[in-house]
Protein backbone atom coordinates (compact mmCIF):
# COMPACT_ATOMS: atom_id res chain seq x y z
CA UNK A 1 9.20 14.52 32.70
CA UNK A 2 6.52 14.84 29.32
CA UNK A 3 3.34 13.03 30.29
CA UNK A 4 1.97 10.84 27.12
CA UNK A 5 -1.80 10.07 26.91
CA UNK A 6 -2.82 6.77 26.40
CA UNK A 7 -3.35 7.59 22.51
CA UNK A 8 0.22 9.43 22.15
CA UNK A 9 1.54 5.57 22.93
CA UNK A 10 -1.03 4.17 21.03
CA UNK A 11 -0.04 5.85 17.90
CA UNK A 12 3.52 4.78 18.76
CA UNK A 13 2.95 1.55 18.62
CA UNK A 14 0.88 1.44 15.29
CA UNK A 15 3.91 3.77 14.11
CA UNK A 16 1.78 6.86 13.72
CA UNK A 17 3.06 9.07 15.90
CA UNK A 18 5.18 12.21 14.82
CA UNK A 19 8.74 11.69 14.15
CA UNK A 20 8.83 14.50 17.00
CA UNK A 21 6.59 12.53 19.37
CA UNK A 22 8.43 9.20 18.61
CA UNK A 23 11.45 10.27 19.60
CA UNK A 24 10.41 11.89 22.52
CA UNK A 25 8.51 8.49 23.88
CA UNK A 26 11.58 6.39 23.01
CA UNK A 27 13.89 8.54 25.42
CA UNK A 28 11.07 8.60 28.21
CA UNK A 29 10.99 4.82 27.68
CA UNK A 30 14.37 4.50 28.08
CA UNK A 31 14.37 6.63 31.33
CA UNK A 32 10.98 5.78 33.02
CA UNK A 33 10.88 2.13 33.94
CA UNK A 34 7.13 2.86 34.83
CA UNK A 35 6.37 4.01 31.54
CA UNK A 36 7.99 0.96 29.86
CA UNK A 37 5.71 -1.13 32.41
CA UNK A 38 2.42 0.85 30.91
CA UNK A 39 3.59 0.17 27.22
CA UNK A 40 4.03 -3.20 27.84
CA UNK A 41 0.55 -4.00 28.85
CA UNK A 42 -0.45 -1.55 26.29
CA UNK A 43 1.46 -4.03 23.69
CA UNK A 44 -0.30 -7.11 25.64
CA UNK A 45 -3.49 -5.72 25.09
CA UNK A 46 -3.19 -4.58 21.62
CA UNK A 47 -1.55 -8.20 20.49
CA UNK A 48 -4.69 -10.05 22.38
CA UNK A 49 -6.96 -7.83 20.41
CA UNK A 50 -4.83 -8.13 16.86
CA UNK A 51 -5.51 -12.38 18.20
CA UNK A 52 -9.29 -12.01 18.60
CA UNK A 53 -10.08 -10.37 15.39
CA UNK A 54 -8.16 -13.02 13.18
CA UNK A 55 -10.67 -14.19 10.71
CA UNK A 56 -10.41 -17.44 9.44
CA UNK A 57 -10.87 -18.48 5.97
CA UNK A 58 -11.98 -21.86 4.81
CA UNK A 59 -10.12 -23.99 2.75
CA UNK A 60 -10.54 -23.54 -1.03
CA UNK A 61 -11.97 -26.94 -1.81
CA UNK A 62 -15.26 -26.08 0.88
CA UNK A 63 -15.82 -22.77 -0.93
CA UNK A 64 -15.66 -24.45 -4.10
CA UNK A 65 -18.12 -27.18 -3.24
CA UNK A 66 -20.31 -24.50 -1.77
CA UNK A 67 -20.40 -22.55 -5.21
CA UNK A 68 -20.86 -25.60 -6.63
CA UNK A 69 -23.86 -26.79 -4.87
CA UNK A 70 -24.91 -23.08 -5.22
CA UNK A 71 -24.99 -23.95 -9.40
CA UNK A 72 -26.26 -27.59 -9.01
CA UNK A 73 -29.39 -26.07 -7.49
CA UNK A 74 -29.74 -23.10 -9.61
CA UNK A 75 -30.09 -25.33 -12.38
CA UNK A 76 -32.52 -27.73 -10.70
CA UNK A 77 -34.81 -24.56 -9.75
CA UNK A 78 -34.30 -22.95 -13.14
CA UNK A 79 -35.49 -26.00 -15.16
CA UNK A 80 -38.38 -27.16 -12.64
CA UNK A 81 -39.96 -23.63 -12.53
């Protein structure tokens, strides 16, 4: 039985892992229930992380009223100085 670190499955799931080293974790996980039980939290944990670090982008029309503010007062500051 081959003993993967946690960063051997790690770069298996990001699909970095050797061809070698792939195939060797997909037999273990086929054999080794307890194995499939670690990647699976592995995957849990990875997926809430991939959730946290979303960013969210505001809609167009706010960035556009924001640059256009960012003009507007430009202008004032420009022709009052």
């Amino acid at each position: 039985m081959t003993l993967f670190t946690p960063e051997d499955l790690l770069r298996y799931l990001y699909k970095e892992s050797s061809p070698e080293l792939t195939a060797a974790i997909q037999v273990a996980l086929a054999e080794n229930w307890t194995l499939r039980e670690q990647m699976e939290e592995l995957q849990t944990s990875v997926n809430q992380l991939d959730i946290e670090r979303q960013v969210v982008s505001p809609r167009r029309e706010v960035v556009l009223r924001v640059l256009q503010y960012a003009r507007d007062t430009a202008i004032e500051t420009t022709s009052l100085g």
